[in-house]
C-alpha atoms as a PDB file:
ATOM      1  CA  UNK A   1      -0.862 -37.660   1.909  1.00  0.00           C
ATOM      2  CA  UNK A   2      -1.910 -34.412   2.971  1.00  0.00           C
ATOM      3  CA  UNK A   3      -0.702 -31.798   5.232  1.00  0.00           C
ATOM      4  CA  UNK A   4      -0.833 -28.417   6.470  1.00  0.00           C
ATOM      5  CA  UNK A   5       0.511 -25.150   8.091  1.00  0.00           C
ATOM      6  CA  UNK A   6      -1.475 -22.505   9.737  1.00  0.00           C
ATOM      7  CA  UNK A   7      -0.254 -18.863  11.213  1.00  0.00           C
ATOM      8  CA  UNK A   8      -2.138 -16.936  13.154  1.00  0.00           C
ATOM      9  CA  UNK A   9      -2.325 -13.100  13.751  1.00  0.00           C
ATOM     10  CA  UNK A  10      -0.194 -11.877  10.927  1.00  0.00           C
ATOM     11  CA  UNK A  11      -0.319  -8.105  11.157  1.00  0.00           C
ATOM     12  CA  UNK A  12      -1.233  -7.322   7.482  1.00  0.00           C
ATOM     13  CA  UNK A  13      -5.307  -7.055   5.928  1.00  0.00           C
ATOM     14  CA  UNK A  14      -6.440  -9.775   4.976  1.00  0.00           C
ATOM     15  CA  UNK A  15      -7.518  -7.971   1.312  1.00  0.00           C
ATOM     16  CA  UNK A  16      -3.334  -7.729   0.813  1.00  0.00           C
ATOM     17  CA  UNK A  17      -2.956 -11.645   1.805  1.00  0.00           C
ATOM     18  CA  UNK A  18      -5.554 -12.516  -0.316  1.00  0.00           C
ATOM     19  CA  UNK A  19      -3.740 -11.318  -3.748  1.00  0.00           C
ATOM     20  CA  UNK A  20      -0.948 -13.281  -3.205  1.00  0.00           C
ATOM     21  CA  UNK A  21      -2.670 -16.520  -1.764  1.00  0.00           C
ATOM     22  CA  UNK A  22      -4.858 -16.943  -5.042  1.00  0.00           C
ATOM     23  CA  UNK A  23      -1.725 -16.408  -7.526  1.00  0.00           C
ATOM     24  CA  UNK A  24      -0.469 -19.696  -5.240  1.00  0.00           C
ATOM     25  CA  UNK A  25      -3.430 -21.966  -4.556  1.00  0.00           C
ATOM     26  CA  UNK A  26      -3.678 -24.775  -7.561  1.00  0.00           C
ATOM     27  CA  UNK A  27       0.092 -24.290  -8.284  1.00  0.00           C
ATOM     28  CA  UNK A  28       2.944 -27.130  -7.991  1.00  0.00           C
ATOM     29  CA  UNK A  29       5.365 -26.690  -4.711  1.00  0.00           C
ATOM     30  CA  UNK A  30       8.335 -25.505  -6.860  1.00  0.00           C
ATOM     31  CA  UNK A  31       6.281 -23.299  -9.354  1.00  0.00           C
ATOM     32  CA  UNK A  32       5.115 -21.588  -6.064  1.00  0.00           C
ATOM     33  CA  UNK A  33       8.093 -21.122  -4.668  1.00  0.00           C
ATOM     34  CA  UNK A  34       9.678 -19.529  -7.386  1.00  0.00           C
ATOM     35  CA  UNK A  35       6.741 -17.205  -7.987  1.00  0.00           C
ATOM     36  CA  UNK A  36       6.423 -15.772  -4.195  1.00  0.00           C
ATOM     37  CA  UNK A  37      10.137 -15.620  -3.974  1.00  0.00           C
ATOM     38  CA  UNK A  38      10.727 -13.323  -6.748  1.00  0.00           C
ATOM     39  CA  UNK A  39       7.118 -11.634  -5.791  1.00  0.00           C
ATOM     40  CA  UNK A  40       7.809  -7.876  -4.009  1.00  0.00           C
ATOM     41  CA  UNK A  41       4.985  -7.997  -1.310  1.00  0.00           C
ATOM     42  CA  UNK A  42       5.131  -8.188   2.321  1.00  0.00           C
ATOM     43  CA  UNK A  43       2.780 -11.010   2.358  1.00  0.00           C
ATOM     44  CA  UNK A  44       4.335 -13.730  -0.305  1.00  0.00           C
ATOM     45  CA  UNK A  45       7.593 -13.640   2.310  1.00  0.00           C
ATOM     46  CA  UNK A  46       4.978 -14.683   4.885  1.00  0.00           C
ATOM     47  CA  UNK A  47       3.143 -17.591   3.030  1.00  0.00           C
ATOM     48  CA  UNK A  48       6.758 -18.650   1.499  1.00  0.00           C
ATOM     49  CA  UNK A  49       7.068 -19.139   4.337  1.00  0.00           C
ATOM     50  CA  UNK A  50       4.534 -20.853   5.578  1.00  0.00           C
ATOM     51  CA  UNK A  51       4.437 -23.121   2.446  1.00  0.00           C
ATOM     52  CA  UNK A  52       7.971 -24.477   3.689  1.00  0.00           C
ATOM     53  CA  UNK A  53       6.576 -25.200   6.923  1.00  0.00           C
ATOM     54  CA  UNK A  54       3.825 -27.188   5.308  1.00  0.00           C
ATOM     55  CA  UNK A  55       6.156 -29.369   2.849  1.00  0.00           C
ATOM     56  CA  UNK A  56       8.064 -30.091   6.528  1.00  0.00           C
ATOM     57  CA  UNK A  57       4.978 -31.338   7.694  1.00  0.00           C
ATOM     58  CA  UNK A  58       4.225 -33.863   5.080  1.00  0.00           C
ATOM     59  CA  UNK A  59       8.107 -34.988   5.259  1.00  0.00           C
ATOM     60  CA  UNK A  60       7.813 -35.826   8.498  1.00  0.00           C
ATOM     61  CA  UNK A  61       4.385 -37.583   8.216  1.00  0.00           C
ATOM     62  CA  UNK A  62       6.071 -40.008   6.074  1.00  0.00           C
ATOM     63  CA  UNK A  63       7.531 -41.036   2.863  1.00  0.00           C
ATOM     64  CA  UNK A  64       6.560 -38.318  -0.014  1.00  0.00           C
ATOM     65  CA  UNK A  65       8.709 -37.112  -2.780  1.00  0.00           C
ATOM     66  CA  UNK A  66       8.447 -33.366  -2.298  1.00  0.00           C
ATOM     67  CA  UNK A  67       8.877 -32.723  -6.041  1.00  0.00           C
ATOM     68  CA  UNK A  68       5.189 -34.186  -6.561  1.00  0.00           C
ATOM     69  CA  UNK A  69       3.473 -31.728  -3.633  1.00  0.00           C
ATOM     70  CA  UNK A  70       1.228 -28.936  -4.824  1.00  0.00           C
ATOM     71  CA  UNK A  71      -1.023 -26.405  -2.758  1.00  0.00           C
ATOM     72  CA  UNK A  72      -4.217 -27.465  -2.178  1.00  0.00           C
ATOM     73  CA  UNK A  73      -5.521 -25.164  -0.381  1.00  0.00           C
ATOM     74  CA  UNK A  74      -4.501 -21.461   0.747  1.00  0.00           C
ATOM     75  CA  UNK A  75      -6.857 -19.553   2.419  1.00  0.00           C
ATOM     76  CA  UNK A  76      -6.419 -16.110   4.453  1.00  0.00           C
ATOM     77  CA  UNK A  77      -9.314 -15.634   6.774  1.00  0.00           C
ATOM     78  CA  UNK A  78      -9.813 -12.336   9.280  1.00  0.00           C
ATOM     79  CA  UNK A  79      -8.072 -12.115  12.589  1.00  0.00           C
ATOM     80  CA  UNK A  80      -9.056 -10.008  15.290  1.00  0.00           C
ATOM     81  CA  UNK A  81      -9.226  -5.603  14.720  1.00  0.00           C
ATOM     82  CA  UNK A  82      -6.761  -4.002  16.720  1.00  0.00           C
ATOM     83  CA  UNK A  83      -8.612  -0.570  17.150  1.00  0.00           C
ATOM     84  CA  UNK A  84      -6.413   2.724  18.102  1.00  0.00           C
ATOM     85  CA  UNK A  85      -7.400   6.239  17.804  1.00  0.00           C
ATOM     86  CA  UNK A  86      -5.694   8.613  15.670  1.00  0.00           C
ATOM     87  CA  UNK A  87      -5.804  12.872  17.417  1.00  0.00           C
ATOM     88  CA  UNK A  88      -7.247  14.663  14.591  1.00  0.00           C
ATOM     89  CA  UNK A  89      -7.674  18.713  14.631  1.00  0.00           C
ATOM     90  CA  UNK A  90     -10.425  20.886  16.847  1.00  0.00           C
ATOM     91  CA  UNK A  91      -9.902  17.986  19.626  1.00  0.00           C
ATOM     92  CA  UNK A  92     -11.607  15.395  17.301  1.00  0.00           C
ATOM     93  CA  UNK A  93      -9.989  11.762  17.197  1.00  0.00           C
ATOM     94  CA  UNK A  94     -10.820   9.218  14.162  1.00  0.00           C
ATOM     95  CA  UNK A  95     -10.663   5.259  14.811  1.00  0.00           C
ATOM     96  CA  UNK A  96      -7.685   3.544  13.176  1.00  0.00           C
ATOM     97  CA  UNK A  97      -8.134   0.146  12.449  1.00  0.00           C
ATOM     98  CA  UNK A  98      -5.129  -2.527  11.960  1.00  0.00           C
ATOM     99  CA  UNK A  99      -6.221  -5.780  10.633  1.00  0.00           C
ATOM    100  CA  UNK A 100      -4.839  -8.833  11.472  1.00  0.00           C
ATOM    101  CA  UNK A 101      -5.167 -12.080   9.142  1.00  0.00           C
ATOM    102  CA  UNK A 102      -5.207 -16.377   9.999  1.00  0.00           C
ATOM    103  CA  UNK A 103      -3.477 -17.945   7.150  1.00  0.00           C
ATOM    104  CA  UNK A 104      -3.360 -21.871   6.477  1.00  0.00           C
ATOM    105  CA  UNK A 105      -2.244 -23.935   3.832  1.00  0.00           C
ATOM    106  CA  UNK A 106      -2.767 -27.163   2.676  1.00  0.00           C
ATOM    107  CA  UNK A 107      -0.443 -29.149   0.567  1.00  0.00           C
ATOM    108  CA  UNK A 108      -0.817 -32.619  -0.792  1.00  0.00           C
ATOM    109  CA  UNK A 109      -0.003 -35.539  -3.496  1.00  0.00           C
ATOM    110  CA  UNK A 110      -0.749 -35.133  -6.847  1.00  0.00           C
END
């Protein structure tokens, strides 16, 4: 059984996600756990997160013994630009861009 978590319009780049998604993806639940909670970036509190969410899914689909879960699938894909301006000098202004990031994870049976 199979089941997963998404979040949507996480304000971090997608580049940043990204490290800490592929040090996850292929691992077994508890392995991955213990790896993004020990992990210093922003974004492994965000797919520990998520990852908890997902195991909650697949308890509630039915009857799975958590201990035998691993991740699938974790992707990070691009969300939309929020675009601001930044005043620069001589009346100039340069385009700031914040990136935003959709993040989903699959977890299932081994």
């Amino acid at each position: 059984m199979e089941a997963r978590a998404v979040v949507r319009h996480v304000r971090m780049s997608p580049r940043k996600m990204r490290v800490v998604a592929n040090l996850v993806r292929g691992k077994n639940i508890n392995e991955a756990m213990s790896m993004l909670k020990l992990m210093p970036k922003k974004g492994a509190k965000i797919i520990r997160k998520l990852l908890v969410s997902a195991v909650a899914n697949v308890e509630h689909k039915g009857e799975v013994d958590v201990d035998e879960l691993k991740v699938r699938d974790c992707s990070v894909d691009n969300g939309p630009i929020l675009k601001r301006w930044m005043p620069r000098s001589m009346g100039r202004a340069n385009r700031i861009q914040h990136r935003t990031s959709h993040v989903t994870v699959v977890v299932q049976e081994q």
